[in-house]
Every structure is written in structure tokens, then in C-alpha cells.
ModelCIF file with pLDDT and N, C-alpha, C, O atoms, coordinates in Angstrom:
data_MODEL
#
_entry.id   MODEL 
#
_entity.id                         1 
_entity.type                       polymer 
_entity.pdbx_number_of_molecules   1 
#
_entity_poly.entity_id                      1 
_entity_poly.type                           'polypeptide(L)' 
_entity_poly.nstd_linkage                   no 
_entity_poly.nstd_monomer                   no 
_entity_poly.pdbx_seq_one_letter_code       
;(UNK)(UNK)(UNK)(UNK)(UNK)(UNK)(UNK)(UNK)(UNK)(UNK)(UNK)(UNK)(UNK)(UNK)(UNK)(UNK)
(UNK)(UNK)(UNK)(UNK)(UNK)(UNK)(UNK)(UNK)(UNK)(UNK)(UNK)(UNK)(UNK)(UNK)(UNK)(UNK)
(UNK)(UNK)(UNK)
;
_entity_poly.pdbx_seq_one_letter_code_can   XXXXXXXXXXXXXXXXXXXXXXXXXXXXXXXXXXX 
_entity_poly.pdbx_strand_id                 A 
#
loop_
_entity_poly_seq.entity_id 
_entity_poly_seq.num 
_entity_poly_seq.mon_id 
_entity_poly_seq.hetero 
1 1  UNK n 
1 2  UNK n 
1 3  UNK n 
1 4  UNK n 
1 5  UNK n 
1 6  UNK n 
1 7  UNK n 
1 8  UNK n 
1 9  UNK n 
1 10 UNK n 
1 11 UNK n 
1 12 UNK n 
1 13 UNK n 
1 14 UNK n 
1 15 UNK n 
1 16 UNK n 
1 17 UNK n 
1 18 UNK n 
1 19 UNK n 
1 20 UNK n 
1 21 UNK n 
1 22 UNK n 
1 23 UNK n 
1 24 UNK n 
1 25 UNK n 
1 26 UNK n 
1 27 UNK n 
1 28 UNK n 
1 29 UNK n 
1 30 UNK n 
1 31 UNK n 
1 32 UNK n 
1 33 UNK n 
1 34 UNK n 
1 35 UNK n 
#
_struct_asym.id          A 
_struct_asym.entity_id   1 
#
loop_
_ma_qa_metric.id 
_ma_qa_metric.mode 
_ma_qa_metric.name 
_ma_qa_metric.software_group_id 
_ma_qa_metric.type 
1 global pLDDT . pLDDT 
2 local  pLDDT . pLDDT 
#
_ma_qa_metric_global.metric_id      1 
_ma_qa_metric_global.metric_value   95.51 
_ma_qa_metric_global.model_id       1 
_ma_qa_metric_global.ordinal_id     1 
#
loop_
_ma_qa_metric_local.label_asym_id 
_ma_qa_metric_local.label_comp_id 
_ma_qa_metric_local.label_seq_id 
_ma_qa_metric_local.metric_id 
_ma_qa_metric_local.metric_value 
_ma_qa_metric_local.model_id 
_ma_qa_metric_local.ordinal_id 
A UNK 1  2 89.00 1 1  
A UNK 2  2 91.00 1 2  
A UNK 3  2 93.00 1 3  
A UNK 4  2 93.00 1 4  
A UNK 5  2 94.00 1 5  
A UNK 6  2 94.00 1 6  
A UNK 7  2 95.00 1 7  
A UNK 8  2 95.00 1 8  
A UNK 9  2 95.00 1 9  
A UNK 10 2 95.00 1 10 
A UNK 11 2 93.00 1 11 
A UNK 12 2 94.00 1 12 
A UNK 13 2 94.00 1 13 
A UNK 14 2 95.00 1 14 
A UNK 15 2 95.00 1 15 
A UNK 16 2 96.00 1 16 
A UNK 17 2 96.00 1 17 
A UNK 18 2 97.00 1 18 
A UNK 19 2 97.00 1 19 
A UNK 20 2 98.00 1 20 
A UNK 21 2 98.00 1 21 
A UNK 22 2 98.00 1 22 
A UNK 23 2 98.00 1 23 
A UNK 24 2 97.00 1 24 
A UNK 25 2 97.00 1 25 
A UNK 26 2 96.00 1 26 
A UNK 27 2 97.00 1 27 
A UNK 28 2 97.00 1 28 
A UNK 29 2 96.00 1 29 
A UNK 30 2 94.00 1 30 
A UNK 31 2 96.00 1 31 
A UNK 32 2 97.00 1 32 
A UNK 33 2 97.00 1 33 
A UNK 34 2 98.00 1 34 
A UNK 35 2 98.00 1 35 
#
loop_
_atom_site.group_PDB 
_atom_site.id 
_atom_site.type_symbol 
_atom_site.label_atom_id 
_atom_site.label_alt_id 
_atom_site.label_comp_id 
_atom_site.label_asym_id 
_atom_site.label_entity_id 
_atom_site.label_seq_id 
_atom_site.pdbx_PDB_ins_code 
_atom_site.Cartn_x 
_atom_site.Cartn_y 
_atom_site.Cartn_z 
_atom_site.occupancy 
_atom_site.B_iso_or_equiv 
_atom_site.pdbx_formal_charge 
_atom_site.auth_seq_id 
_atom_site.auth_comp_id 
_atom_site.auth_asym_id 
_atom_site.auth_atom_id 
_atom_site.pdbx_PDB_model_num 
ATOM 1   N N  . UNK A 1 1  ? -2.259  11.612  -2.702  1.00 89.00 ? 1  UNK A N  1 
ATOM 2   C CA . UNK A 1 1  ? -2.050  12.805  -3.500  1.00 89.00 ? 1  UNK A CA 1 
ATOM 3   C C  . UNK A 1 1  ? -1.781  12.438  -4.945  1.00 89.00 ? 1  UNK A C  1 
ATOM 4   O O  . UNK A 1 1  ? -1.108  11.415  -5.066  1.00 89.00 ? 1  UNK A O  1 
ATOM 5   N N  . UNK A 1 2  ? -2.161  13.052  -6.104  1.00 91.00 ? 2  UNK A N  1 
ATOM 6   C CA . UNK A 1 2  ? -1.853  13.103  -7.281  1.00 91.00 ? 2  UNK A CA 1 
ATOM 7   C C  . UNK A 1 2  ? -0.883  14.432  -7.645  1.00 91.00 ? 2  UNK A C  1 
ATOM 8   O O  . UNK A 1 2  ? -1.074  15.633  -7.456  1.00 91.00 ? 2  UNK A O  1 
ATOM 9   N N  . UNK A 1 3  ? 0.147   13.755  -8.201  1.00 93.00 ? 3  UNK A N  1 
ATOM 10  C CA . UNK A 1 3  ? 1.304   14.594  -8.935  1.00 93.00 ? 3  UNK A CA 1 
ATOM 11  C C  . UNK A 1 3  ? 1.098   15.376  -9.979  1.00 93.00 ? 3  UNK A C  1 
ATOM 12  O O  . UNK A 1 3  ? 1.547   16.518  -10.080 1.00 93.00 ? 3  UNK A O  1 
ATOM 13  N N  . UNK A 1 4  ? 0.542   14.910  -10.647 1.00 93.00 ? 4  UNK A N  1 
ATOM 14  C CA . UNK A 1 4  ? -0.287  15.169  -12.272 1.00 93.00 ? 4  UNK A CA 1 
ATOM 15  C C  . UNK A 1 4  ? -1.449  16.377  -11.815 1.00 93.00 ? 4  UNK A C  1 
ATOM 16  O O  . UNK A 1 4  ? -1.748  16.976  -12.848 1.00 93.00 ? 4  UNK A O  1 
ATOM 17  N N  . UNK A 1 5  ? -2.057  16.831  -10.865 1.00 94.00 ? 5  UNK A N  1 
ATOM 18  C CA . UNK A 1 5  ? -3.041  17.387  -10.458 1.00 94.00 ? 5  UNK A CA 1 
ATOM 19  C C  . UNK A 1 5  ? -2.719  18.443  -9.558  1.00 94.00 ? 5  UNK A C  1 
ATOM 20  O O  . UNK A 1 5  ? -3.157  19.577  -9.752  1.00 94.00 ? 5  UNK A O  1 
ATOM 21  N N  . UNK A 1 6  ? -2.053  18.187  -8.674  1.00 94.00 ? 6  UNK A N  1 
ATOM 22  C CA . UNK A 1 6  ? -1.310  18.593  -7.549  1.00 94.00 ? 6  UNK A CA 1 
ATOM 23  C C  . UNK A 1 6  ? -2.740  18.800  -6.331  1.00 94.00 ? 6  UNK A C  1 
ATOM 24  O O  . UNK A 1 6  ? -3.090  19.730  -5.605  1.00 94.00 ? 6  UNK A O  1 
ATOM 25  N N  . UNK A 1 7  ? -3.281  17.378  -6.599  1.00 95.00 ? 7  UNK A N  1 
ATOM 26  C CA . UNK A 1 7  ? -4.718  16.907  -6.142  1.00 95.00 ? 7  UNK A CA 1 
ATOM 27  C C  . UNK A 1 7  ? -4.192  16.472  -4.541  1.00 95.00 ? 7  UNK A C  1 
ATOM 28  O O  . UNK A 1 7  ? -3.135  15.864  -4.373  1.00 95.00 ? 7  UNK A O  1 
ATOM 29  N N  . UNK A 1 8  ? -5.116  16.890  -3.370  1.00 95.00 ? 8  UNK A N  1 
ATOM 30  C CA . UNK A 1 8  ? -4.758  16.029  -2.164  1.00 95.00 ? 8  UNK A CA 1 
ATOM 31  C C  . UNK A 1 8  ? -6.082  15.670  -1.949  1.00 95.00 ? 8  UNK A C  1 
ATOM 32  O O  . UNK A 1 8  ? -7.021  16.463  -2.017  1.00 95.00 ? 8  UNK A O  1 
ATOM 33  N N  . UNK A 1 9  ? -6.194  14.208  -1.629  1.00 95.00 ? 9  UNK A N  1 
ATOM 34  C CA . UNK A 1 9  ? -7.383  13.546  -1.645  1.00 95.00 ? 9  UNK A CA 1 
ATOM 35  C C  . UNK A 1 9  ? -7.627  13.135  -0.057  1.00 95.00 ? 9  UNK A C  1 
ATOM 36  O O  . UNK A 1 9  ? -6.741  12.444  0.447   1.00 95.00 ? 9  UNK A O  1 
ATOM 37  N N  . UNK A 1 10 ? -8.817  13.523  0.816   1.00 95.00 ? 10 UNK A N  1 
ATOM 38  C CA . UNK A 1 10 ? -8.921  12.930  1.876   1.00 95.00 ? 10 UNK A CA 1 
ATOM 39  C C  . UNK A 1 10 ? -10.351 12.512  2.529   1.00 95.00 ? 10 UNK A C  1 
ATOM 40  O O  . UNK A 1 10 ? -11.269 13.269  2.215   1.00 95.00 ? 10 UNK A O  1 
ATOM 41  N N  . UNK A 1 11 ? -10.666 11.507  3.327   1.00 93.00 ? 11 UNK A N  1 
ATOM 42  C CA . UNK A 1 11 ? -11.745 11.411  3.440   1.00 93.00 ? 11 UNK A CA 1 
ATOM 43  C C  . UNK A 1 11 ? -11.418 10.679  5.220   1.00 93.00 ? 11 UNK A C  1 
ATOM 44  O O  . UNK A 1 11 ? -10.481 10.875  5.994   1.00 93.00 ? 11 UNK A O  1 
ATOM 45  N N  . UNK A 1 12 ? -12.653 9.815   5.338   1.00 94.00 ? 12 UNK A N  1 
ATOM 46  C CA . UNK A 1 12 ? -12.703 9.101   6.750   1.00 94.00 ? 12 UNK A CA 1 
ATOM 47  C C  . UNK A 1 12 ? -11.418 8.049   6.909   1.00 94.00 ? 12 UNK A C  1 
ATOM 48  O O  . UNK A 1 12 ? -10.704 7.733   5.957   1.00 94.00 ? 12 UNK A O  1 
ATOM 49  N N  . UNK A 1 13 ? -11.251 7.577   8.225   1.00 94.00 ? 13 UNK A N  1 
ATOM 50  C CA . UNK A 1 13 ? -10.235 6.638   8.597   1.00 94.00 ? 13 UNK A CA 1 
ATOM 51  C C  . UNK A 1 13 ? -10.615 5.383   7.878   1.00 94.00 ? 13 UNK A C  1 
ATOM 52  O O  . UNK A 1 13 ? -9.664  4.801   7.357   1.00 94.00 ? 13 UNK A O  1 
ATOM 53  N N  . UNK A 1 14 ? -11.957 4.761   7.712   1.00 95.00 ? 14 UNK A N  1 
ATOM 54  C CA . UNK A 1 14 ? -12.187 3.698   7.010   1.00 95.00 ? 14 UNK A CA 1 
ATOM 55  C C  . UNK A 1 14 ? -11.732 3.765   5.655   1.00 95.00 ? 14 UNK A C  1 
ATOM 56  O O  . UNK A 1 14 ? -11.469 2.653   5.195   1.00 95.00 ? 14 UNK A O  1 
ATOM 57  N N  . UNK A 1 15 ? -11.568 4.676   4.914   1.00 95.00 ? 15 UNK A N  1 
ATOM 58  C CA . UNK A 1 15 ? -11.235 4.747   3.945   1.00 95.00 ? 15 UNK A CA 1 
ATOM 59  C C  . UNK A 1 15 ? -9.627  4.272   3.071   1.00 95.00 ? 15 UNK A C  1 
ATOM 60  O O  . UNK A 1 15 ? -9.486  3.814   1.937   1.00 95.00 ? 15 UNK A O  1 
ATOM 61  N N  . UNK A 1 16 ? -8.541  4.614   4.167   1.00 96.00 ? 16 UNK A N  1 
ATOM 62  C CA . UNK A 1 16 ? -7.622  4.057   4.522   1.00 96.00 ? 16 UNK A CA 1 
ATOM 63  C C  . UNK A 1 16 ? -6.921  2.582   4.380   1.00 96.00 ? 16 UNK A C  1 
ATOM 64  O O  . UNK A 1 16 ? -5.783  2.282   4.019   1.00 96.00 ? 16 UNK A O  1 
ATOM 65  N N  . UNK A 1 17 ? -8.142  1.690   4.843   1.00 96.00 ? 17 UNK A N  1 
ATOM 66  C CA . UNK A 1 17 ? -7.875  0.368   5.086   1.00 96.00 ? 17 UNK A CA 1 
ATOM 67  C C  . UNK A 1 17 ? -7.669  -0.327  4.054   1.00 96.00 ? 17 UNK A C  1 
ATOM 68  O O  . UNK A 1 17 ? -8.509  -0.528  3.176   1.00 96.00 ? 17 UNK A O  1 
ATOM 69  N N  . UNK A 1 18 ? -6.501  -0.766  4.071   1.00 97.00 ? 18 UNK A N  1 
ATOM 70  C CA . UNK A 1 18 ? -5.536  -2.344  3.390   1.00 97.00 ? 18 UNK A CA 1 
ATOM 71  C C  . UNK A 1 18 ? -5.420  -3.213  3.490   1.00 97.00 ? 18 UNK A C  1 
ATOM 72  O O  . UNK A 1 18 ? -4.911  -3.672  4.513   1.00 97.00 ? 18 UNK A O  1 
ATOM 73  N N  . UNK A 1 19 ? -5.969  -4.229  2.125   1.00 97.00 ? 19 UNK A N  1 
ATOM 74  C CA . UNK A 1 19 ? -5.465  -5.495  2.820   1.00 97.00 ? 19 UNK A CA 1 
ATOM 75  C C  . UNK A 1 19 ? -4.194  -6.191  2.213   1.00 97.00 ? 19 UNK A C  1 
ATOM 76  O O  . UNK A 1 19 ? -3.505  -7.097  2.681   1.00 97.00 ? 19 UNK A O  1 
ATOM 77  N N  . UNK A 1 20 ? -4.059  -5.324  0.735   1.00 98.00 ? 20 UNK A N  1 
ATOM 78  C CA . UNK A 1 20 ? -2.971  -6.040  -0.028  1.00 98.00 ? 20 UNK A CA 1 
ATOM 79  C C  . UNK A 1 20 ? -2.200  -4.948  -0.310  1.00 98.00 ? 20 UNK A C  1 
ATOM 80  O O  . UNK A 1 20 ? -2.510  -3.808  -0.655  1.00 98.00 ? 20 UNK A O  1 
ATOM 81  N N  . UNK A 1 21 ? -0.697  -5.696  -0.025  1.00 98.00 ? 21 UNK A N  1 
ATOM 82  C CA . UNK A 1 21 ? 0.288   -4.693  -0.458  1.00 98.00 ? 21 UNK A CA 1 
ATOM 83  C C  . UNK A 1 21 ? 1.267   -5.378  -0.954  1.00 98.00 ? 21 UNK A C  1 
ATOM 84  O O  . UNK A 1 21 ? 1.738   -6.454  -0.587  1.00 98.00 ? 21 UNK A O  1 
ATOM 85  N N  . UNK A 1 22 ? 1.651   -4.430  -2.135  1.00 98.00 ? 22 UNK A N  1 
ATOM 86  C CA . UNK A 1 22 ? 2.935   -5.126  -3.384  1.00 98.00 ? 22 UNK A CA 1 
ATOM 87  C C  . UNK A 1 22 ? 4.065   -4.079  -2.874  1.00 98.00 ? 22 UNK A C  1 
ATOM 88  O O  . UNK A 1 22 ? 3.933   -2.932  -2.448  1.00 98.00 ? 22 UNK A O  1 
ATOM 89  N N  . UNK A 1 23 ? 5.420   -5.015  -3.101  1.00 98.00 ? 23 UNK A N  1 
ATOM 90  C CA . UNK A 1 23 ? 6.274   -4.607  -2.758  1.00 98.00 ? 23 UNK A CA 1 
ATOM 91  C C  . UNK A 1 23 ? 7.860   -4.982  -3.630  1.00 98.00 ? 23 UNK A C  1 
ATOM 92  O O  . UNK A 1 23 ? 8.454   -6.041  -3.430  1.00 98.00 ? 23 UNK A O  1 
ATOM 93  N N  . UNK A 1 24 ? 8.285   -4.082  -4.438  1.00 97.00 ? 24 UNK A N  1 
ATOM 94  C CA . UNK A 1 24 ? 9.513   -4.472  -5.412  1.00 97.00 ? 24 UNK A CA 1 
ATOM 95  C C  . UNK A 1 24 ? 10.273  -5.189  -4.624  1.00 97.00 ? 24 UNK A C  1 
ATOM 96  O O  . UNK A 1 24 ? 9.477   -5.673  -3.820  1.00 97.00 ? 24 UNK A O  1 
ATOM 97  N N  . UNK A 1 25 ? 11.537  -5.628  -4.307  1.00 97.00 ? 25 UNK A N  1 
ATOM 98  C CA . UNK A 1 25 ? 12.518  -6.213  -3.455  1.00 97.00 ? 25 UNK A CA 1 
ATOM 99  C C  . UNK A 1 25 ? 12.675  -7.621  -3.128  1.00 97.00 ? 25 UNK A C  1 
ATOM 100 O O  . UNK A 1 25 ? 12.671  -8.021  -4.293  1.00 97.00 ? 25 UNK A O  1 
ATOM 101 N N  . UNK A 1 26 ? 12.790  -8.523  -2.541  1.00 96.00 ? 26 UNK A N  1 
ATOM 102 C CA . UNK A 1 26 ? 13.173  -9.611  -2.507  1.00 96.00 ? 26 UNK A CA 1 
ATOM 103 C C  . UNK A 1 26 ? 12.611  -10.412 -1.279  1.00 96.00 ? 26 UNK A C  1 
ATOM 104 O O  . UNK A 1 26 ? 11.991  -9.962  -0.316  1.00 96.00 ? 26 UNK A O  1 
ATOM 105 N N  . UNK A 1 27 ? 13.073  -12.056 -1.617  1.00 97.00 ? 27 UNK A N  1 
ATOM 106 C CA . UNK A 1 27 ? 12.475  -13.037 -0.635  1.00 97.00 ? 27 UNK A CA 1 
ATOM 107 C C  . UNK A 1 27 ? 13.589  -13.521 -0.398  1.00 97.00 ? 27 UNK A C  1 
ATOM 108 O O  . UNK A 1 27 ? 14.226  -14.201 -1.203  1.00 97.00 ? 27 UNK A O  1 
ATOM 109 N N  . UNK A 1 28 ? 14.009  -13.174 0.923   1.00 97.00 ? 28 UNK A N  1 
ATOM 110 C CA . UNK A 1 28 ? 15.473  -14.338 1.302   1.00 97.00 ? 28 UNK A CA 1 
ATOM 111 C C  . UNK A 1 28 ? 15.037  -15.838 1.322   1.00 97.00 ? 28 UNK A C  1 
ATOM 112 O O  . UNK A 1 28 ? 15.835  -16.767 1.197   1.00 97.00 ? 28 UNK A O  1 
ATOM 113 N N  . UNK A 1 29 ? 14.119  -15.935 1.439   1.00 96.00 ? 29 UNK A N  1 
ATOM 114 C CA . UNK A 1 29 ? 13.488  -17.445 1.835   1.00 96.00 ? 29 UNK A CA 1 
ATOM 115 C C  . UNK A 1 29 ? 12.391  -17.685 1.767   1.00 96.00 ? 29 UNK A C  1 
ATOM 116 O O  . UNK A 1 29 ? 11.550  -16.951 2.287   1.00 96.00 ? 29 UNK A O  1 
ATOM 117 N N  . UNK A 1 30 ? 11.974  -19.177 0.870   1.00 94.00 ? 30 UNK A N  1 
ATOM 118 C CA . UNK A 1 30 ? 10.566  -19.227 0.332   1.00 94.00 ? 30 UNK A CA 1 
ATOM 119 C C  . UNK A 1 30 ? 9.380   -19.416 1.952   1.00 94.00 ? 30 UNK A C  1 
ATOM 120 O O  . UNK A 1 30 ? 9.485   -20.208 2.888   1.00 94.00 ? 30 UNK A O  1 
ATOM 121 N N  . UNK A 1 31 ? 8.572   -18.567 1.753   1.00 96.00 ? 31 UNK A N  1 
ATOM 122 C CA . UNK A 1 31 ? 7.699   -18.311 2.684   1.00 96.00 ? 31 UNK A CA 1 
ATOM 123 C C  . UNK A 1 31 ? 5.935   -18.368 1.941   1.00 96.00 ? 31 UNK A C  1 
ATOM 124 O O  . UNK A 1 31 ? 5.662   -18.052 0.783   1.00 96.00 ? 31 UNK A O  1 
ATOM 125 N N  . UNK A 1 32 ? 5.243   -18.713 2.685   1.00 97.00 ? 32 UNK A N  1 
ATOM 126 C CA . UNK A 1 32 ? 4.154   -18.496 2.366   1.00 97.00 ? 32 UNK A CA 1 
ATOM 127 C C  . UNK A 1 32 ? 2.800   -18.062 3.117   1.00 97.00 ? 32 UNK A C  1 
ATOM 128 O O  . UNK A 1 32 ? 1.649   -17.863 2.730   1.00 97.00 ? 32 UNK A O  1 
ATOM 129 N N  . UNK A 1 33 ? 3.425   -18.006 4.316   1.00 97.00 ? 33 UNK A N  1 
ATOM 130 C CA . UNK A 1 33 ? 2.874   -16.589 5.257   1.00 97.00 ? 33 UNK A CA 1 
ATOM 131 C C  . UNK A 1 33 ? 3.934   -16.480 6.360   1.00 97.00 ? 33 UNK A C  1 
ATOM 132 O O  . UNK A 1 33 ? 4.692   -17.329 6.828   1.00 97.00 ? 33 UNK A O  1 
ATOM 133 N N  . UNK A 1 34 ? 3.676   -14.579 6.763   1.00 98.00 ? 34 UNK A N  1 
ATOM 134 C CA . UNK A 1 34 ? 4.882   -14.281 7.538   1.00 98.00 ? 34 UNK A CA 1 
ATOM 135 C C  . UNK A 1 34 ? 4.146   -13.315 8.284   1.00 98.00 ? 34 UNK A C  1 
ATOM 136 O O  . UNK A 1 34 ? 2.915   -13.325 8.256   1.00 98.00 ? 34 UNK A O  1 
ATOM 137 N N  . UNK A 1 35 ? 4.851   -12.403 9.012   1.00 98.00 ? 35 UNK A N  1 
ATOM 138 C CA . UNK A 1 35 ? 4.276   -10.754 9.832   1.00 98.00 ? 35 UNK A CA 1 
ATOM 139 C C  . UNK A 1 35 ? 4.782   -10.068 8.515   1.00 98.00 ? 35 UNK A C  1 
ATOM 140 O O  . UNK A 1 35 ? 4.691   -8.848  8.379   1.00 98.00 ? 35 UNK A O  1 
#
């Protein structure tokens, strides 16, 4: 959805798909792959 628009955007389930996600908050421990 866009705020600025008061736009709701939708399409197919493929459309959806993620592979990268950013996230503010922290690393208790240096990792370099996890779940």
C-alpha cells in the first residue's frame, strides 16, 4: 500500500516473492549465515 496515494496495490502470489530482507536492530553474535 502507498500512504501518499492511499494506493492498494495487488497482483499474483508470484509477485510476492523475497529474497532479501533489511532489518534495523542488532547482531548478538557475528554470524554469517543463520534461519
Amino acid at each position: 500500500g502507498d500512504p501518499a496515494t492511499n494506493t492498494v496495490v495487488v497482483g499474483p502470489r508470484e509477485a510476492l516473492a523475497r529474497r532479501t530482507v533489511t532489518a534495523s536492530g542488532r547482531l548478538f553474535a557475528s554470524v554469517t549465515r543463520g534461519d
